[in-house]
N, C-alpha and C. Protein backbone atom coordinates (compact mmCIF):
# COMPACT_ATOMS: atom_id res chain seq x y z
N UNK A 1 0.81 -1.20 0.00
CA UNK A 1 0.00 0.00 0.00
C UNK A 1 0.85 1.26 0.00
N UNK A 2 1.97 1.27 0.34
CA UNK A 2 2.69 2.48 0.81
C UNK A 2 3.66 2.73 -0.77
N UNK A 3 3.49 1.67 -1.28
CA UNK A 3 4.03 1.92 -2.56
C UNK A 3 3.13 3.16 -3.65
N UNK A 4 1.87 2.51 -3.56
CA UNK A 4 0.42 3.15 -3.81
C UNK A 4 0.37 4.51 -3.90
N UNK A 5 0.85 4.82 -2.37
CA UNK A 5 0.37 6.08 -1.89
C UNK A 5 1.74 6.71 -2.24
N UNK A 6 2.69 6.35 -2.17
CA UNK A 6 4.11 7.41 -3.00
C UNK A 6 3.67 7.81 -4.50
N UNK A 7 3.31 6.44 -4.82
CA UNK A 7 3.12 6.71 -6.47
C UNK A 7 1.95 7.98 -6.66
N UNK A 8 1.36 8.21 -5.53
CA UNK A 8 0.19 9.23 -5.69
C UNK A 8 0.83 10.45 -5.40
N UNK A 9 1.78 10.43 -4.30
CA UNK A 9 1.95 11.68 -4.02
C UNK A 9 2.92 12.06 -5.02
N UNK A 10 3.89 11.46 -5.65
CA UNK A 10 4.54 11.83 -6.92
C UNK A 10 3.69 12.16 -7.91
N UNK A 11 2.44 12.01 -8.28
CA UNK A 11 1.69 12.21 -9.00
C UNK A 11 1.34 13.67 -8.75
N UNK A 12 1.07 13.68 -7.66
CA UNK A 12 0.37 15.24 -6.89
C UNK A 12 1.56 16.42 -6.65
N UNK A 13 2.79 15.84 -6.54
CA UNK A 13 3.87 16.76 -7.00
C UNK A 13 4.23 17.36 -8.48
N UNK A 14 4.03 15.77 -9.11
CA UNK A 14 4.35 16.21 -10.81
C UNK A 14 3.27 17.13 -10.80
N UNK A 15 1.70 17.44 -10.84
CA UNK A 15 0.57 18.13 -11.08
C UNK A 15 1.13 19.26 -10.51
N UNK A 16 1.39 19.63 -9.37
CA UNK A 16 1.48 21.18 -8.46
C UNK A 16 3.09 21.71 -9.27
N UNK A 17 4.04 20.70 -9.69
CA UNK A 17 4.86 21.37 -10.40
C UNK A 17 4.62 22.05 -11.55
N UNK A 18 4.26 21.10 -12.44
CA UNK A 18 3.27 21.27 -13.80
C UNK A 18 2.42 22.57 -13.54
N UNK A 19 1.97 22.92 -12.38
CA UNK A 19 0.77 24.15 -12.53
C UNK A 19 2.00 25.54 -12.22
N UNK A 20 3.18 25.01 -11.47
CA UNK A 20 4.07 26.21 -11.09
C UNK A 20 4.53 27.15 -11.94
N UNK A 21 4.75 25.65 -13.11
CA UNK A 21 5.29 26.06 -14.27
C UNK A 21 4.91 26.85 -15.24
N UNK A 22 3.30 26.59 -15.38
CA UNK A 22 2.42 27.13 -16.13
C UNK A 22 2.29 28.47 -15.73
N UNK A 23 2.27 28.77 -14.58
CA UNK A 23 2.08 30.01 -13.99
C UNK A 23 3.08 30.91 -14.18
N UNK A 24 4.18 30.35 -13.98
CA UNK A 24 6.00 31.37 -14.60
C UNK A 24 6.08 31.50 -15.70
N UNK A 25 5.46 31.15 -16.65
CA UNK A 25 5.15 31.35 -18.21
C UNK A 25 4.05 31.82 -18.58
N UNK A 26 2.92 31.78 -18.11
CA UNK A 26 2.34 33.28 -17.76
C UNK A 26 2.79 34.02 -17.29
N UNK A 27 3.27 34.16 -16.19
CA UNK A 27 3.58 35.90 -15.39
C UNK A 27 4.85 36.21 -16.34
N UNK A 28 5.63 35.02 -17.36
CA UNK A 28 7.18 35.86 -17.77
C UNK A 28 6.12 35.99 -19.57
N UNK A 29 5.50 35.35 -19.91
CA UNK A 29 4.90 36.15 -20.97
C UNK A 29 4.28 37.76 -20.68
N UNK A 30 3.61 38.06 -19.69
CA UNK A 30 3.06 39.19 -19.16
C UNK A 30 4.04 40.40 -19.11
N UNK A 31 5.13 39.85 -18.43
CA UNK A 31 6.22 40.55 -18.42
C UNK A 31 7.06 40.84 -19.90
N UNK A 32 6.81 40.04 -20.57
CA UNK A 32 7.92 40.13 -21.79
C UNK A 32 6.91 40.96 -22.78
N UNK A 33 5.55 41.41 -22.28
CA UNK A 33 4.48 42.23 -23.64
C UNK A 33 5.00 43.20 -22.54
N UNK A 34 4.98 43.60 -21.36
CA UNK A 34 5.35 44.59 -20.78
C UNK A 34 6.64 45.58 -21.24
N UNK A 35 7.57 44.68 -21.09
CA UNK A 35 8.99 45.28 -21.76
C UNK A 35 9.40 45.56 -23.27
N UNK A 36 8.45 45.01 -24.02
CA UNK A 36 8.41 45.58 -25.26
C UNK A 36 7.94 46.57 -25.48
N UNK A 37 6.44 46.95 -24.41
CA UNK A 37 5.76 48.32 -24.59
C UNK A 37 7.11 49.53 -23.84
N UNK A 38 7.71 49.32 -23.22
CA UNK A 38 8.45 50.00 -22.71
C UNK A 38 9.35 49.88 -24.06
N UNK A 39 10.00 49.01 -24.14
CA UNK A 39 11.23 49.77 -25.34
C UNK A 39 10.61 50.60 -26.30
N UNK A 40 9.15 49.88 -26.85
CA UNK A 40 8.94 51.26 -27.66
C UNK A 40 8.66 52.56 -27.24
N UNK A 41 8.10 52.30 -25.97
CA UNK A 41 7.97 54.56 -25.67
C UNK A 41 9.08 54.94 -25.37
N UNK A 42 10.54 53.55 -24.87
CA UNK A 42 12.11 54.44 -25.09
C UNK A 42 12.20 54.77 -26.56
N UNK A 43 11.89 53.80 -27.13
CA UNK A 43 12.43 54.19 -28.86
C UNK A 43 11.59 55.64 -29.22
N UNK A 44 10.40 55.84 -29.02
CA UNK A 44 9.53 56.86 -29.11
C UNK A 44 10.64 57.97 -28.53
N UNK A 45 10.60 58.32 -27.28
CA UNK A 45 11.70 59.01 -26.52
C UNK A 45 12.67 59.69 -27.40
N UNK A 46 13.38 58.38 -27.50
CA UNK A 46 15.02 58.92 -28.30
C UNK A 46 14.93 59.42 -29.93
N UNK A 47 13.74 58.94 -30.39
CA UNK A 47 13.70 59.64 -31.73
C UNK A 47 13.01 60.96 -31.24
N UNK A 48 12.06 61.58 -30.12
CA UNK A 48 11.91 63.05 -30.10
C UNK A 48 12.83 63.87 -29.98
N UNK A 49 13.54 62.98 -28.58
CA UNK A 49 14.96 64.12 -28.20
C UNK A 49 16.08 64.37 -29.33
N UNK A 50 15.90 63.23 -29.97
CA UNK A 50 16.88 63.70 -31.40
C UNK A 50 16.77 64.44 -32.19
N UNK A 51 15.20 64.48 -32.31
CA UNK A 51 14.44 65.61 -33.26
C UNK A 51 14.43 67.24 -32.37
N UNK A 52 14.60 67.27 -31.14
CA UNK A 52 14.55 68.26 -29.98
C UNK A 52 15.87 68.59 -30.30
N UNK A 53 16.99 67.50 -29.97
CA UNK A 53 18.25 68.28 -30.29
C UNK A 53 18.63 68.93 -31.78
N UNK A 54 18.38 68.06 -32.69
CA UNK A 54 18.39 68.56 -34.17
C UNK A 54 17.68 70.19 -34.35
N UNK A 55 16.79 70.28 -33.76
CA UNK A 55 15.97 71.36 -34.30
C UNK A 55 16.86 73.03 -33.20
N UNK A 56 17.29 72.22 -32.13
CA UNK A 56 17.87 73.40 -31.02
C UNK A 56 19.39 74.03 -31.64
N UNK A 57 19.92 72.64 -32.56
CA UNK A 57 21.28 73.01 -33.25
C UNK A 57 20.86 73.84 -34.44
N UNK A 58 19.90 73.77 -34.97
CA UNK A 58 19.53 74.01 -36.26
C UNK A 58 19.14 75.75 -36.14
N UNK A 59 18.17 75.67 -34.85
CA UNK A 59 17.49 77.21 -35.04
C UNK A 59 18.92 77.99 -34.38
N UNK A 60 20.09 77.63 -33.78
CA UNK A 60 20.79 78.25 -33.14
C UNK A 60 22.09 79.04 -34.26
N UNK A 61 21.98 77.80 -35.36
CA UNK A 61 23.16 77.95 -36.44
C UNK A 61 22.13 79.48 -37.37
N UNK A 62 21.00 79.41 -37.62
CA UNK A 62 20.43 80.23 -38.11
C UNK A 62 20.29 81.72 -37.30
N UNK A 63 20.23 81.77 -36.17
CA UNK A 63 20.71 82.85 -35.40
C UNK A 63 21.79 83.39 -35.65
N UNK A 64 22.97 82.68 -35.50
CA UNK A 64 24.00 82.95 -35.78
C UNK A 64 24.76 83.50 -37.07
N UNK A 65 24.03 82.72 -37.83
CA UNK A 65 24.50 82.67 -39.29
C UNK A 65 24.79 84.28 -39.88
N UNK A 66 23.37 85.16 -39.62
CA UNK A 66 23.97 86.25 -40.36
C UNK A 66 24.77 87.46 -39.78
N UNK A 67 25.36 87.23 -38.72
CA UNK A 67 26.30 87.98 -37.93
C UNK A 67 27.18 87.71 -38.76
């Protein structure tokens, strides 16, 4: 009988592992749509400030220019 009842509780371990697992691959899929939305509002970001810096060099050279 005690053979029985190991073979069950290995059973009931493989299952509660099996569900652990399932669950860390949900929460790391969740996480991995998370961090993509983030790189793009960095990528968003760094193409404004580029366009921010471009335009601050640009109107400054035109100031200058006809001195």
């Amino acid at each position: 009988m005690s053979t029985v009842s190991e073979a069950l509780k290995a059973v009931r371990e493989a299952l509660l592992l099996a569900d652990k697992v399932k669950r860390t691959a949900d929460a790391t899929l969740e996480l991995t749509k998370e961090v993509r939305d983030h790189d793009r509002r960095i990528t968003r970001l760094e193409a404004q400030w580029d366009t921010a810096m471009q335009f601050s060099t640009g109107s400054s050279r035109k100031i200058e220019g006809p001195r």
